[in-house]
PDB file of N, CA and C in Angstrom:
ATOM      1  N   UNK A   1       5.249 -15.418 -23.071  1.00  0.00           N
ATOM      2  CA  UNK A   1       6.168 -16.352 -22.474  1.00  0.00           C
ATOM      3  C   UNK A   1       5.442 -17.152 -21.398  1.00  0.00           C
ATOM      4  N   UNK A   2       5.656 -18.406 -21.354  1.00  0.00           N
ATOM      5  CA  UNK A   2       4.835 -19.072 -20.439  1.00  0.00           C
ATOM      6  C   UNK A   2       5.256 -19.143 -19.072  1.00  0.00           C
ATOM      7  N   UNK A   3       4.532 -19.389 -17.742  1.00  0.00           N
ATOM      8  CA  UNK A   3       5.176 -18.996 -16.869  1.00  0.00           C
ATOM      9  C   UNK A   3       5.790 -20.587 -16.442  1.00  0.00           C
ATOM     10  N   UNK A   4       7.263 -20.514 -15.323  1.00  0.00           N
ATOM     11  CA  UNK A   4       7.803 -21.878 -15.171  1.00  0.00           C
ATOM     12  C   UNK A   4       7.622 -21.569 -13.545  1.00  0.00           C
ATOM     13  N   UNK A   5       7.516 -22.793 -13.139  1.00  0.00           N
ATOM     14  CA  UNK A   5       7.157 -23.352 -12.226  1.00  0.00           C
ATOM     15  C   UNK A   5       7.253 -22.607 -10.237  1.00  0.00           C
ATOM     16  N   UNK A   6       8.568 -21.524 -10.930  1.00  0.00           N
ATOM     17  CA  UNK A   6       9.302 -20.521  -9.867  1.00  0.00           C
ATOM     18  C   UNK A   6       8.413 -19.250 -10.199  1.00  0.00           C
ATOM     19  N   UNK A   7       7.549 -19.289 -11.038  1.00  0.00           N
ATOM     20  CA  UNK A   7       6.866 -17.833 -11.376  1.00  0.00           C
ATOM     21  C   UNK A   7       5.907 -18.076 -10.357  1.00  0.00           C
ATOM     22  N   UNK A   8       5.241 -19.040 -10.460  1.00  0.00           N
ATOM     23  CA  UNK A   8       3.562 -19.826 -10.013  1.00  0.00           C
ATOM     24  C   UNK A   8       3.547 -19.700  -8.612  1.00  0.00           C
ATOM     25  N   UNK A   9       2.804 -19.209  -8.150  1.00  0.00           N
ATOM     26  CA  UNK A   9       2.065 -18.973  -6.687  1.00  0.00           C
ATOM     27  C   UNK A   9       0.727 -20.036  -6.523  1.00  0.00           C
ATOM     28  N   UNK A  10       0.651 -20.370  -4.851  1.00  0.00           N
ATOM     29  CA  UNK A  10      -0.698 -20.651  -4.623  1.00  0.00           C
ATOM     30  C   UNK A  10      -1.311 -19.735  -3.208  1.00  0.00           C
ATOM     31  N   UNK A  11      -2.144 -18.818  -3.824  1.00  0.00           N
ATOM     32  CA  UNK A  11      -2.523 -18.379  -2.343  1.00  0.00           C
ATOM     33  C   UNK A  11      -3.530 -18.637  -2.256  1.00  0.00           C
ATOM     34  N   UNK A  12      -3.952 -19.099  -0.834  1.00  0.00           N
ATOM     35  CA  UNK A  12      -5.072 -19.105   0.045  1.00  0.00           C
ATOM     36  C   UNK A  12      -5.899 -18.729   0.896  1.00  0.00           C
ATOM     37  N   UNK A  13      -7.155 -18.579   1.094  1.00  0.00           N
ATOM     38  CA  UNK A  13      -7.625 -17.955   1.950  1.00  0.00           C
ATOM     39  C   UNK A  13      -9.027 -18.653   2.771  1.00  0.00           C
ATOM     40  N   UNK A  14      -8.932 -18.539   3.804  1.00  0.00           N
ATOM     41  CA  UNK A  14      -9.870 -19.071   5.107  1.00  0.00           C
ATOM     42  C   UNK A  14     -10.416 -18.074   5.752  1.00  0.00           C
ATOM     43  N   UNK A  15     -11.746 -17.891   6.237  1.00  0.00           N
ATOM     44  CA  UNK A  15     -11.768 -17.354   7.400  1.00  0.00           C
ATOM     45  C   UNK A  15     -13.610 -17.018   7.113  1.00  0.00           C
ATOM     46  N   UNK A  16     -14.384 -16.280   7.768  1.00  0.00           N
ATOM     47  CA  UNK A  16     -15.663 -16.287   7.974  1.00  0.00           C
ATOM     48  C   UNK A  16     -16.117 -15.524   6.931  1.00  0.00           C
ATOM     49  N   UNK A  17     -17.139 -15.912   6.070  1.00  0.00           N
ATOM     50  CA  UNK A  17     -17.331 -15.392   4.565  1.00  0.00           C
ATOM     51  C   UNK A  17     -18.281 -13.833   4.963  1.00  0.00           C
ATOM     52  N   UNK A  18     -17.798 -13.036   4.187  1.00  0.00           N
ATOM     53  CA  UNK A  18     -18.381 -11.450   4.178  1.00  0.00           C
ATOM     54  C   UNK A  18     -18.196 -10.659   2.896  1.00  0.00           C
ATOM     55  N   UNK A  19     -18.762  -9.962   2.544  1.00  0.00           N
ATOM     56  CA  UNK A  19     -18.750  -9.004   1.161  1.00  0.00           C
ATOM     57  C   UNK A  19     -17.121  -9.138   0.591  1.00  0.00           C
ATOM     58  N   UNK A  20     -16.547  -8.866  -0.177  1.00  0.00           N
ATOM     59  CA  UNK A  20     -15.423  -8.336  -0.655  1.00  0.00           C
ATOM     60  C   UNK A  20     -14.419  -9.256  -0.584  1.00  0.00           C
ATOM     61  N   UNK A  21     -14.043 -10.243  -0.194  1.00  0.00           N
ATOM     62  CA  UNK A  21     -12.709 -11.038  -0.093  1.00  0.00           C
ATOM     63  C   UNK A  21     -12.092 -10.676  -0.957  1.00  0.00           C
ATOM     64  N   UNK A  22     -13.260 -11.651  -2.206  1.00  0.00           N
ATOM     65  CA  UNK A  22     -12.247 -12.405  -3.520  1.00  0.00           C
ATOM     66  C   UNK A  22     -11.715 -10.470  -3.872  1.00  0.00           C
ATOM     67  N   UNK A  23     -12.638  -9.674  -4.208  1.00  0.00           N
ATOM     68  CA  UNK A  23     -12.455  -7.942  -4.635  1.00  0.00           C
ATOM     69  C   UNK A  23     -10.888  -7.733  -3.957  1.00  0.00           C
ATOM     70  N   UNK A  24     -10.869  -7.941  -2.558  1.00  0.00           N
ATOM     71  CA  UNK A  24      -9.451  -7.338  -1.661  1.00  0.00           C
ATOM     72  C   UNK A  24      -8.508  -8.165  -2.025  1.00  0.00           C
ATOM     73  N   UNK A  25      -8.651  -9.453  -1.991  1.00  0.00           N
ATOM     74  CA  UNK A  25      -7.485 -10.262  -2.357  1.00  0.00           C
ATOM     75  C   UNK A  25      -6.891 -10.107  -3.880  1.00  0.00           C
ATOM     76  N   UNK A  26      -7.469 -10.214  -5.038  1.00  0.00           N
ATOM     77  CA  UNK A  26      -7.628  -9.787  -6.014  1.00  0.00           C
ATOM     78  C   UNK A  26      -7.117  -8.648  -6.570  1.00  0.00           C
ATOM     79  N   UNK A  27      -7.516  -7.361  -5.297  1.00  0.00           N
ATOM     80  CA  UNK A  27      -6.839  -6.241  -5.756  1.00  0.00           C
ATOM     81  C   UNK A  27      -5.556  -5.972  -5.706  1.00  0.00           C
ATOM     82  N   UNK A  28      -5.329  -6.645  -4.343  1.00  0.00           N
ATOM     83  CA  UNK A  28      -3.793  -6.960  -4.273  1.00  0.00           C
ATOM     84  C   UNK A  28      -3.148  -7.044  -5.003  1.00  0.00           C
ATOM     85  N   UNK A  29      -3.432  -8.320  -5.736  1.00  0.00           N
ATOM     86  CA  UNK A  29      -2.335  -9.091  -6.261  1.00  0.00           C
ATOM     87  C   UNK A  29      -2.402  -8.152  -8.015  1.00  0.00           C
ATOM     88  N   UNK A  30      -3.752  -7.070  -8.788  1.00  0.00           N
ATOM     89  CA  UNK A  30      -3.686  -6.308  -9.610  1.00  0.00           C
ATOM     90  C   UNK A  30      -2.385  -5.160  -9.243  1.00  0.00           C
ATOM     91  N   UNK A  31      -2.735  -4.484  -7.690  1.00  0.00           N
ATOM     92  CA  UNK A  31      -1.822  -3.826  -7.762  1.00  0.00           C
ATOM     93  C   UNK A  31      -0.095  -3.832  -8.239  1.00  0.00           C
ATOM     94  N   UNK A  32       0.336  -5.368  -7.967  1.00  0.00           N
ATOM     95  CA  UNK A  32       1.355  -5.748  -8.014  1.00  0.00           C
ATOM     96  C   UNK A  32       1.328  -6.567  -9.305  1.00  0.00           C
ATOM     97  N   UNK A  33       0.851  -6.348 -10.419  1.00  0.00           N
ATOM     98  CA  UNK A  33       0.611  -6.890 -11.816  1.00  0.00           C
ATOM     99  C   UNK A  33       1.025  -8.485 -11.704  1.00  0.00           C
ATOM    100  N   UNK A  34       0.165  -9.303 -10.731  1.00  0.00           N
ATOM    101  CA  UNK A  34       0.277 -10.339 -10.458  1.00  0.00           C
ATOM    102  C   UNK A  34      -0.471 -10.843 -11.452  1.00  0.00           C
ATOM    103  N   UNK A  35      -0.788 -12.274 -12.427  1.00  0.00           N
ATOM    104  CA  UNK A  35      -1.911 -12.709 -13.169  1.00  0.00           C
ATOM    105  C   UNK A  35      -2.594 -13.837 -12.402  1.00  0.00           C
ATOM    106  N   UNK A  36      -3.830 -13.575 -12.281  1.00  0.00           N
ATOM    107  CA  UNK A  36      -4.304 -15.101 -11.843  1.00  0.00           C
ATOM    108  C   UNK A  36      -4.641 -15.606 -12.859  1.00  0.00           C
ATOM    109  N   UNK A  37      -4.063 -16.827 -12.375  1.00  0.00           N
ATOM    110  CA  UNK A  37      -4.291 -18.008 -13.737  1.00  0.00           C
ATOM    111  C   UNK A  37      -6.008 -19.195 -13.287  1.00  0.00           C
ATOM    112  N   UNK A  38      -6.320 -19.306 -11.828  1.00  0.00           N
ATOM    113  CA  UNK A  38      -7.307 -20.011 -11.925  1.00  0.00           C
ATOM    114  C   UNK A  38      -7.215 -19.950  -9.956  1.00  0.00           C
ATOM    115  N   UNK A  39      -8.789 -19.516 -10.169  1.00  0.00           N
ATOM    116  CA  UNK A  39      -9.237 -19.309  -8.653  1.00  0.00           C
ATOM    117  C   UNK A  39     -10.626 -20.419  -8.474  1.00  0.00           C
ATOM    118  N   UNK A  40     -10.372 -20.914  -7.635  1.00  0.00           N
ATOM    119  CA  UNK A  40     -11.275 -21.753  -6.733  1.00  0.00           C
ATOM    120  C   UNK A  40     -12.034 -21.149  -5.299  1.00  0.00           C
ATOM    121  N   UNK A  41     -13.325 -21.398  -5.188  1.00  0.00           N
ATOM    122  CA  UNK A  41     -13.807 -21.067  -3.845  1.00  0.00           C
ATOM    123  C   UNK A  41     -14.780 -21.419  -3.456  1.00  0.00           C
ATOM    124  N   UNK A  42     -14.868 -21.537  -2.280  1.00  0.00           N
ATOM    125  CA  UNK A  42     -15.995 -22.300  -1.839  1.00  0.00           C
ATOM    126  C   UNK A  42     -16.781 -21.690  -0.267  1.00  0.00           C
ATOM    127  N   UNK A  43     -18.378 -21.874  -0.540  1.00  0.00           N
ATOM    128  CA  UNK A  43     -18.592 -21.559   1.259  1.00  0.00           C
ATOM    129  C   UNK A  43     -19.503 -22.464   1.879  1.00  0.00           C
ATOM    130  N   UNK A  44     -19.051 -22.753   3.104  1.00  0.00           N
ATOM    131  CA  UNK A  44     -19.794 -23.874   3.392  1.00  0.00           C
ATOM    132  C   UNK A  44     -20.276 -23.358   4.868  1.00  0.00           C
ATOM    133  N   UNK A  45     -21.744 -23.224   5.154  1.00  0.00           N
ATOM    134  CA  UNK A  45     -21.614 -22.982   6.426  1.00  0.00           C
ATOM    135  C   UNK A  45     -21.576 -21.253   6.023  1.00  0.00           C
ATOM    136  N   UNK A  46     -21.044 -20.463   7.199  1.00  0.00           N
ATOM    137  CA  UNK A  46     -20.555 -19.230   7.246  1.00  0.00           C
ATOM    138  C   UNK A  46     -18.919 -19.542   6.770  1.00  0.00           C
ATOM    139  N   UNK A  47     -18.099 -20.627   6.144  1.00  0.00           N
ATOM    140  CA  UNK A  47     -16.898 -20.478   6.122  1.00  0.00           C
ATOM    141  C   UNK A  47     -16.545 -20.177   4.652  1.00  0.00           C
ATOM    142  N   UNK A  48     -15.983 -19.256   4.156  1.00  0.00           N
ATOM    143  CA  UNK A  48     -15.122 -19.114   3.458  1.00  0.00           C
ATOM    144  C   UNK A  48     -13.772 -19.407   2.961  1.00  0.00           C
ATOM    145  N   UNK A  49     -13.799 -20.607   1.547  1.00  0.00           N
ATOM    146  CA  UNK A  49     -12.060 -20.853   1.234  1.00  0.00           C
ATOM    147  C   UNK A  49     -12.116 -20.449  -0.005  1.00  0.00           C
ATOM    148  N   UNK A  50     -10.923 -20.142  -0.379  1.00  0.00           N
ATOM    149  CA  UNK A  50     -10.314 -19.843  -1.716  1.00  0.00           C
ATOM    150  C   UNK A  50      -9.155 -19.829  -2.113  1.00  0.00           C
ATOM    151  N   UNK A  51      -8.740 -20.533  -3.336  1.00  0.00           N
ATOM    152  CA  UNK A  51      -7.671 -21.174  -3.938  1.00  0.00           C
ATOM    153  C   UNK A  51      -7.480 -20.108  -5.083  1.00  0.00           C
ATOM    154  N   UNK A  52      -6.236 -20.387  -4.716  1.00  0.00           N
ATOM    155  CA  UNK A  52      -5.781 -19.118  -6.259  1.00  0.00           C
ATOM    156  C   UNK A  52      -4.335 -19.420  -6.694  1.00  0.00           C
ATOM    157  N   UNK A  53      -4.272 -20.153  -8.560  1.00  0.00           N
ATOM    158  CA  UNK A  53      -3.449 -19.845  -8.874  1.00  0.00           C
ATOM    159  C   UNK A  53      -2.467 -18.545  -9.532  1.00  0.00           C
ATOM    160  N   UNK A  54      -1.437 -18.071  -9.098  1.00  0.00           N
ATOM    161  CA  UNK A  54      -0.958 -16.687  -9.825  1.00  0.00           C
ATOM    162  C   UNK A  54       0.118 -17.043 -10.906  1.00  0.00           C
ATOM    163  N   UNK A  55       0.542 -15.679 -11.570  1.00  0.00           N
ATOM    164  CA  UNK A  55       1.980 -16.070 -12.090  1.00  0.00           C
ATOM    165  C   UNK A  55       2.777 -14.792 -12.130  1.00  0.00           C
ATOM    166  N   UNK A  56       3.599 -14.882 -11.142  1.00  0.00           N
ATOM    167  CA  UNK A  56       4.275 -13.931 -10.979  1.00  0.00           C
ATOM    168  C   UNK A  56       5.842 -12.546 -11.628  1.00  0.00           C
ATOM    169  N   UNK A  57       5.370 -13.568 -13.049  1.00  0.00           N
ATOM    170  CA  UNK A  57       6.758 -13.124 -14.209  1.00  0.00           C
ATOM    171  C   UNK A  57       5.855 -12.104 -14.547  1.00  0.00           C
ATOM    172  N   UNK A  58       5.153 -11.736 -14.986  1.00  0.00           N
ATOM    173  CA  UNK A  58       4.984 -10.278 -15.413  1.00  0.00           C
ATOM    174  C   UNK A  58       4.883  -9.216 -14.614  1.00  0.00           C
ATOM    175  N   UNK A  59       4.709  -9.516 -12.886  1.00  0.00           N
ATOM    176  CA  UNK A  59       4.467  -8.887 -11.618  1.00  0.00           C
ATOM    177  C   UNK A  59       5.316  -7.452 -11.574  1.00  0.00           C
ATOM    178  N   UNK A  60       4.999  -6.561 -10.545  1.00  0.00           N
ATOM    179  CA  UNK A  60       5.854  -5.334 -10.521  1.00  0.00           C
ATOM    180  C   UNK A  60       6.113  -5.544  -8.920  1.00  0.00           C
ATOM    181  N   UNK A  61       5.958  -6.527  -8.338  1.00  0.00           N
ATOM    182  CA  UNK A  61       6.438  -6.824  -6.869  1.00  0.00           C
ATOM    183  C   UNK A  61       6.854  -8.100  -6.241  1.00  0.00           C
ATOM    184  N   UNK A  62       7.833  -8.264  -5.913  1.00  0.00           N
ATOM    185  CA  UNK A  62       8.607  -9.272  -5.651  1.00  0.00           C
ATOM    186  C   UNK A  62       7.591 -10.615  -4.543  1.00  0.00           C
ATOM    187  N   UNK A  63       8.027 -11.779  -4.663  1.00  0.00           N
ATOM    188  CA  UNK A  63       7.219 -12.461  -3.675  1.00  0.00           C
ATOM    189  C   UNK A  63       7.061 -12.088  -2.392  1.00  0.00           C
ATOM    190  N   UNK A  64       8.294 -11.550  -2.000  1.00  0.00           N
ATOM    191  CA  UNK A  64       8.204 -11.114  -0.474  1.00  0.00           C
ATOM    192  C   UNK A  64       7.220 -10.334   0.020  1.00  0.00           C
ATOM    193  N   UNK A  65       7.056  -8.855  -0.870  1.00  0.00           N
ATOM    194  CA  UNK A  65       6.081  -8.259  -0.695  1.00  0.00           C
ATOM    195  C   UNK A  65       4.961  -8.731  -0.786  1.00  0.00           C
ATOM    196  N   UNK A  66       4.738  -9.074  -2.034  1.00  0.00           N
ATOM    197  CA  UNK A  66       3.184  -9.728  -1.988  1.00  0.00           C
ATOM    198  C   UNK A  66       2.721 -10.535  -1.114  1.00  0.00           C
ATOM    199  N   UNK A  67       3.889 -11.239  -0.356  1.00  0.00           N
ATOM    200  CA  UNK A  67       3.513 -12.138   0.789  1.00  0.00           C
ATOM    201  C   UNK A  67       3.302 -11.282   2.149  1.00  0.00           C
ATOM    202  N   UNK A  68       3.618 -10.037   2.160  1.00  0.00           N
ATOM    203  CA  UNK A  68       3.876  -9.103   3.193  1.00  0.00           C
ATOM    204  C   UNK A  68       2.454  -8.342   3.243  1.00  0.00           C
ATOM    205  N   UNK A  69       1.886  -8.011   2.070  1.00  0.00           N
ATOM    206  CA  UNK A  69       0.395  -7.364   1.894  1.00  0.00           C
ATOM    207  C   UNK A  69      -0.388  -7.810   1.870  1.00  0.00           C
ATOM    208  N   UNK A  70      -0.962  -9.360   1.823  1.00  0.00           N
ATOM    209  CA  UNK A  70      -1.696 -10.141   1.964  1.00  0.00           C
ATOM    210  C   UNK A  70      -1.884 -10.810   3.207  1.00  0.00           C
ATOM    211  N   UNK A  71      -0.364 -10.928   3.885  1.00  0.00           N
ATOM    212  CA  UNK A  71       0.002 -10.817   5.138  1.00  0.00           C
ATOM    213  C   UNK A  71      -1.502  -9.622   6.084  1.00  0.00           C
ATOM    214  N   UNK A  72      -0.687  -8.564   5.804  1.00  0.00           N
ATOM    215  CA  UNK A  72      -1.279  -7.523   6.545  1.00  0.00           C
ATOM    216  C   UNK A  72      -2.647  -7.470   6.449  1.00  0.00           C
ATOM    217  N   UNK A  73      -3.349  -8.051   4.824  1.00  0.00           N
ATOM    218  CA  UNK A  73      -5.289  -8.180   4.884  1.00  0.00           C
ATOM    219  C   UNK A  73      -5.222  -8.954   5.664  1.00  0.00           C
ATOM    220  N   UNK A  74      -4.801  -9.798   5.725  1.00  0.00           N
ATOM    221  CA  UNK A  74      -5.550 -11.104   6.430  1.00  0.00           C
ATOM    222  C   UNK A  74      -5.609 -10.707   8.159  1.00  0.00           C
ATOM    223  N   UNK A  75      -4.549 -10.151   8.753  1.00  0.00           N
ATOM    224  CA  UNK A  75      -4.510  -9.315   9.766  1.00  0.00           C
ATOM    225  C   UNK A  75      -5.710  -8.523  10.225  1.00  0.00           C
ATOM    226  N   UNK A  76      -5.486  -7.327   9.429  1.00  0.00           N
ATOM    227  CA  UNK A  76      -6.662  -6.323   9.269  1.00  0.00           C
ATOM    228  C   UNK A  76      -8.292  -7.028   9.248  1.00  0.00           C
ATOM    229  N   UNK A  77      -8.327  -8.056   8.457  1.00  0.00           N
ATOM    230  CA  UNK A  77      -9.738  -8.703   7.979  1.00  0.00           C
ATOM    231  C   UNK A  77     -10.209  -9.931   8.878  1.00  0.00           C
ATOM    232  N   UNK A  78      -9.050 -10.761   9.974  1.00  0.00           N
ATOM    233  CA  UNK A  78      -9.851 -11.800  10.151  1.00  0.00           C
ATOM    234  C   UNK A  78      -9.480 -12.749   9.731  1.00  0.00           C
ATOM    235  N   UNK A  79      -8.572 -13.204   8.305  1.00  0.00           N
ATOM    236  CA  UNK A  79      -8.635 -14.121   7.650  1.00  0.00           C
ATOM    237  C   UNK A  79      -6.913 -14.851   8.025  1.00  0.00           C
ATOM    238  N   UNK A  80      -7.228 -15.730   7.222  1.00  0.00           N
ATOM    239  CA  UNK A  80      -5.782 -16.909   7.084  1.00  0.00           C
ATOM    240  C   UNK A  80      -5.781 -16.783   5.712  1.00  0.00           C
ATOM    241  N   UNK A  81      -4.427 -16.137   5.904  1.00  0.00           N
ATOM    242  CA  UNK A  81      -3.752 -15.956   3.868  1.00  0.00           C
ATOM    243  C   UNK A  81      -2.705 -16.446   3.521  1.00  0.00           C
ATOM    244  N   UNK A  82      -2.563 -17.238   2.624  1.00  0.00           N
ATOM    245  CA  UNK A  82      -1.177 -18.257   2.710  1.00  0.00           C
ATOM    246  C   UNK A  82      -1.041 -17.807   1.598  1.00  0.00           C
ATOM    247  N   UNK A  83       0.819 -17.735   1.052  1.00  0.00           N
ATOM    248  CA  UNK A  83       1.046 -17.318  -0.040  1.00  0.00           C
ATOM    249  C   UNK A  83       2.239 -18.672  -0.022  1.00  0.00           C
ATOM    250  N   UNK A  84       2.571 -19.128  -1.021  1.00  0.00           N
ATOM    251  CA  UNK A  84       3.329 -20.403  -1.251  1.00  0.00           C
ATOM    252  C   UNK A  84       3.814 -20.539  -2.923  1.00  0.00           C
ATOM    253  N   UNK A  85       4.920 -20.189  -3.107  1.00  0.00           N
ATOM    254  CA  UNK A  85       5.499 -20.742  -4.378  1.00  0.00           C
ATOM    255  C   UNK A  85       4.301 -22.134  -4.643  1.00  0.00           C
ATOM    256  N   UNK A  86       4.638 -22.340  -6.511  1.00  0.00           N
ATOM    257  CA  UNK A  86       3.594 -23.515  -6.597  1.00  0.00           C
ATOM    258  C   UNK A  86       4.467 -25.262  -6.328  1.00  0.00           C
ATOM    259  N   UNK A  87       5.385 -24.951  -5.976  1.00  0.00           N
ATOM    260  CA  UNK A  87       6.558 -26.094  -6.290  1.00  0.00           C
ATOM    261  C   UNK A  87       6.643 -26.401  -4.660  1.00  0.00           C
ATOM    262  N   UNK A  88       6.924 -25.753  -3.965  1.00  0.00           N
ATOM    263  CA  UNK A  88       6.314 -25.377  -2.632  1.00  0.00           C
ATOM    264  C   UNK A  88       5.536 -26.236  -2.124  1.00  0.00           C
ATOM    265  N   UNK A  89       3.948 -25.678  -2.469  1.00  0.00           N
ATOM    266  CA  UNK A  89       2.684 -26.044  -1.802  1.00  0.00           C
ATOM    267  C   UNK A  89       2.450 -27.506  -2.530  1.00  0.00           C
ATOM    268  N   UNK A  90       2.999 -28.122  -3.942  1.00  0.00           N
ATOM    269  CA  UNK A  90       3.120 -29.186  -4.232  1.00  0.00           C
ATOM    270  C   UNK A  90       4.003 -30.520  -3.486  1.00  0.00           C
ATOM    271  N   UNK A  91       4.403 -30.070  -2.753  1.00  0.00           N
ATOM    272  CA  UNK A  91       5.560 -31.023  -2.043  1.00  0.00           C
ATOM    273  C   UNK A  91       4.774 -31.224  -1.136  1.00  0.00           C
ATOM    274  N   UNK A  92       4.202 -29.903  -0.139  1.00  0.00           N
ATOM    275  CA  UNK A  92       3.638 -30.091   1.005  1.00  0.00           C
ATOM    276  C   UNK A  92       2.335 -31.078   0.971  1.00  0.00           C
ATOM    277  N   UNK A  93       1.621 -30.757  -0.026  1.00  0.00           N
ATOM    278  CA  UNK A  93       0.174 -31.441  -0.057  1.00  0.00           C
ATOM    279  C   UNK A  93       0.518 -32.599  -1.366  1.00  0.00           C
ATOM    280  N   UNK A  94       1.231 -33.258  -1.119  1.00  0.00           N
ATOM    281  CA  UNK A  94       1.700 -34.602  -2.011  1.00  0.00           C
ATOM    282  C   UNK A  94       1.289 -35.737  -1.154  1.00  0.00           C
ATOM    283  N   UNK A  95       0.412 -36.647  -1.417  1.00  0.00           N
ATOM    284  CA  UNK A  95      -0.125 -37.640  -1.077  1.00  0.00           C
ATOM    285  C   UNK A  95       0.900 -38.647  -0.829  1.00  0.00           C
TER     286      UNK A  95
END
């Protein structure tokens, strides 16, 4: 089943590049049978970004949570983790 537009996540991540991100972020979103559909990243400098599309219809954890545990890495780690419906983060960054 394909995913619609309320399934689709964009999360993000910022912050000073070190071993493991994409691994922690990643695992996350396995634990919670999230799918990524297409990750972007980049380092420039010591900085670390990364773009990630998900799809959250086959998931075993609701957005909230997943926004709540990614929440808490980014805490724990240092980083800026944005979690954003894809319908969402499309409005916001609309030219």
């Amino acid at each position: 089943m394909a995913a619609t537009s309320a399934d689709r996540i964009v999360v993000t991540v910022l912050g000073k590049n070190r071993p493991g991100i994409v691994a922690r972020v990643a695992g996350i979103l396995a634990e919670g049978n999230v799918d990524i559909r297409d990750i972007t990243q980049s380092i420039v400098e010591d900085t670390f970004t990364m773009t990630m599309l998900a799809d959250l219809a086959p998931a075993t954890c609701d957005f909230s949570s997943l926004q709540a545990s990614l929440s808490d890495l980014g805490e724990n780690t240092g980083l800026t983790i944005s979690v954003q419906r894809e319908d969402v983060f499309n409005f916001m960054h609309r030219l």
